[in-house]
Structure formats: structure tokens, C-alpha cells
C-alpha atoms as a PDB file:
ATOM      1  CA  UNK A   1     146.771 108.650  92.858  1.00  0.00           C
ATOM      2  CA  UNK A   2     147.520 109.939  96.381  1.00  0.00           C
ATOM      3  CA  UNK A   3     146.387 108.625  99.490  1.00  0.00           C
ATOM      4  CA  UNK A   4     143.909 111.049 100.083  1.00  0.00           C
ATOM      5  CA  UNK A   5     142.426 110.337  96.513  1.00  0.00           C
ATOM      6  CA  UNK A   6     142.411 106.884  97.281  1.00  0.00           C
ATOM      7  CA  UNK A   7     140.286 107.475 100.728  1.00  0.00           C
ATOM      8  CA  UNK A   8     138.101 109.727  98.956  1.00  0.00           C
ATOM      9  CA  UNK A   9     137.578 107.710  96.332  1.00  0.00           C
ATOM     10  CA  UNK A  10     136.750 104.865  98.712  1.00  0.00           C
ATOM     11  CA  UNK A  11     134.690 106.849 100.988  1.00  0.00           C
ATOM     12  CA  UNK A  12     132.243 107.544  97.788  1.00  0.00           C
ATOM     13  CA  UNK A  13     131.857 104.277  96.995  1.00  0.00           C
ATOM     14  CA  UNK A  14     130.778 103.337 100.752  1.00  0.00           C
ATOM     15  CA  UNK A  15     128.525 105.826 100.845  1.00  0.00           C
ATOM     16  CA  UNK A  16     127.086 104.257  97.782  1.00  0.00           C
ATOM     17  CA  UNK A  17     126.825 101.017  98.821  1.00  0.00           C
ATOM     18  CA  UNK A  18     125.377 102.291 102.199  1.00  0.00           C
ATOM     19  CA  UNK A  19     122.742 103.878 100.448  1.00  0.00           C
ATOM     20  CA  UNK A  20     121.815 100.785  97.865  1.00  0.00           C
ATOM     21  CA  UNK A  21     121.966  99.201 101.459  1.00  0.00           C
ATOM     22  CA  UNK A  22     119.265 101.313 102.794  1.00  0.00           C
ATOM     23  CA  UNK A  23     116.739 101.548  99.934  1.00  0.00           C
ATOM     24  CA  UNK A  24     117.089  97.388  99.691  1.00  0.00           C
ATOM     25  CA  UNK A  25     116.340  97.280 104.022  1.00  0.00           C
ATOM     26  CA  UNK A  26     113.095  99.639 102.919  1.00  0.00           C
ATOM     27  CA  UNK A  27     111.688  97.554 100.382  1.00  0.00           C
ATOM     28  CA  UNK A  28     112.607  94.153 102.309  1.00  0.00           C
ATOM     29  CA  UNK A  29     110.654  96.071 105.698  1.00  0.00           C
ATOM     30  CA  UNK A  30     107.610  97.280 102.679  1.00  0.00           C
ATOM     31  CA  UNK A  31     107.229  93.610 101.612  1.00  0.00           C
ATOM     32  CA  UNK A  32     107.208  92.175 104.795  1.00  0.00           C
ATOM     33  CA  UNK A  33     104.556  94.923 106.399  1.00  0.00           C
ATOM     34  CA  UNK A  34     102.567  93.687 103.016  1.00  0.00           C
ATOM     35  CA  UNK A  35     102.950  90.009 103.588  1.00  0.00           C
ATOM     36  CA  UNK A  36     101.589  90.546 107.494  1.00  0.00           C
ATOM     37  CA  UNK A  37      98.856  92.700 106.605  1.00  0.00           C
ATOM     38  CA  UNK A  38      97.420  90.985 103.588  1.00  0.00           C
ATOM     39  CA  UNK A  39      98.706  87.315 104.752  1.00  0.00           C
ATOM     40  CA  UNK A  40      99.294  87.607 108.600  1.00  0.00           C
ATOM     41  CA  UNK A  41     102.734  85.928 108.368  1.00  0.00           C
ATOM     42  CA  UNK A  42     105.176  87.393 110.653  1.00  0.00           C
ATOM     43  CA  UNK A  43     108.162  85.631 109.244  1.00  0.00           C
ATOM     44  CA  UNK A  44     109.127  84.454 106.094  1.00  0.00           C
ATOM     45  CA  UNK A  45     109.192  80.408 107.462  1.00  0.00           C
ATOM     46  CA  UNK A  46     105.550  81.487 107.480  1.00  0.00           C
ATOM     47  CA  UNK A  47     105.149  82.883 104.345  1.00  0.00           C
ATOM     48  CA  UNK A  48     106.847  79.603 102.807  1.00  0.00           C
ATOM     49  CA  UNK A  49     104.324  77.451 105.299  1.00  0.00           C
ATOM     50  CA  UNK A  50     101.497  79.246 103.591  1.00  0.00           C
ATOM     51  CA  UNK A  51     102.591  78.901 100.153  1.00  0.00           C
ATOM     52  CA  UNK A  52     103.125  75.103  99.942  1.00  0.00           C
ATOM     53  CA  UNK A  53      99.633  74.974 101.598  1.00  0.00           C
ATOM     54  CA  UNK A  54      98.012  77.455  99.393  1.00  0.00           C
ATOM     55  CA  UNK A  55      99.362  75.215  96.353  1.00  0.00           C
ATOM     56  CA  UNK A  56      98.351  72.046  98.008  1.00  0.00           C
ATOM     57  CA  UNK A  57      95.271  73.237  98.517  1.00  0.00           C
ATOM     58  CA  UNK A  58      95.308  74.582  94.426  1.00  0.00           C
ATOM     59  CA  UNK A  59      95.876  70.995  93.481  1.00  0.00           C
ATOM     60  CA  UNK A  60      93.330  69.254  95.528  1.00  0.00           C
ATOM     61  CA  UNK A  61      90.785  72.011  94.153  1.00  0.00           C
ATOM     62  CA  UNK A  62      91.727  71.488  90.312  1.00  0.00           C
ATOM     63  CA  UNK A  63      91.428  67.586  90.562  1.00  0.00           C
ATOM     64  CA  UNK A  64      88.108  68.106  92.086  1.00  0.00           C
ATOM     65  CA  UNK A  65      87.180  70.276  89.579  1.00  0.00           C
ATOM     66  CA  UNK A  66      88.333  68.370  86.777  1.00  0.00           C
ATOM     67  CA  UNK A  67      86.863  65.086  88.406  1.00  0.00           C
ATOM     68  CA  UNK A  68      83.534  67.082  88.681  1.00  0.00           C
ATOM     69  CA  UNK A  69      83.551  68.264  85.022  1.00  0.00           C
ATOM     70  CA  UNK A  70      84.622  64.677  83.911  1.00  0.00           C
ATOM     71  CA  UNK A  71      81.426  63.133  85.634  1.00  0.00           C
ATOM     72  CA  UNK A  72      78.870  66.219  84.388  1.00  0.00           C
ATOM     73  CA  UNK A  73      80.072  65.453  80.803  1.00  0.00           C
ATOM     74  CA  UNK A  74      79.576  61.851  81.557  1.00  0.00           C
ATOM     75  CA  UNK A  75      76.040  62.466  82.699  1.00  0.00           C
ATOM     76  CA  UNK A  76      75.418  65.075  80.066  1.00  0.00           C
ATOM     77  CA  UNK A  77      77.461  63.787  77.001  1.00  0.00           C
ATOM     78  CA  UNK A  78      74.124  62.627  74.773  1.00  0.00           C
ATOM     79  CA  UNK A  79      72.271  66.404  75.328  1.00  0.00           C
ATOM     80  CA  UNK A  80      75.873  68.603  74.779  1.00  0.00           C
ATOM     81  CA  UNK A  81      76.470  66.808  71.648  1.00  0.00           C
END
């Protein structure tokens, strides 16, 4: 394989690349319009700051829940049965 061959060859596979390049920069600049318009996080630190608080937040709501369920069937045990 010649030197030009080589190049060309080369050449074609950087143009590749640059292109799987760009269409990964337009999805990464997609998902973070989404996450600012449907989450208003500008940044990703504040996307992760959200997410630990949104399943803090989850946790604290299902042990309420299930403490609320565990004292209705305590109060209602003898008419569910």
C-alpha cells in the first residue's frame, strides 16, 4: 500500500470518527436542553444534586407510606378481616 493509499485510507477513517463525533456532541447538547427545560439544571453537578434528592425524598415518602398503611391496618385489622 502506497503512501497516498495510506493517507487516504486514514483521511476516511477521520472523517468517520469526526462525524460519530458530531452526532454524539448533538445528542449530549439534546439531553442537556431536555434536562434544563423539564428539570432546570444547567449542569450535570446539578442534575446529580437533584437526583440524590429526588431519591431521598422517594425514601422518606415510601416509609411514610408504609408506616401509614401499617397503622390503618392496625386500626382496621378486625373490619378487613
Amino acid at each position: 500500500m502506497s503512501d497516498l493509499e495510506k493517507f487516504a485510507a486514514l483521511k476516511k477513517k477521520v472523517a468517520t470518527m469526526q462525524r460519530n463525533a458530531d452526532k454524539a456532541q448533538g445528542a449530549l447538547d439534546r439531553l442537556q436542553s431536555e434536562l434544563e427545560e423539564e428539570f432546570d439544571c444547567k449542569t450535570i453537578e446539578e442534575a446529580e444534586k437533584l437526583l440524590k434528592r429526588l431519591v431521598k425524598d422517594e425514601k422518606a415518602a415510601g416509609k411514610a407510606f408504609s408506616k401509614a398503611l401499617a397503622k390503618f391496618e392496625e386500626d382496621w385489622s378486625e373490619d378487613l378481616s
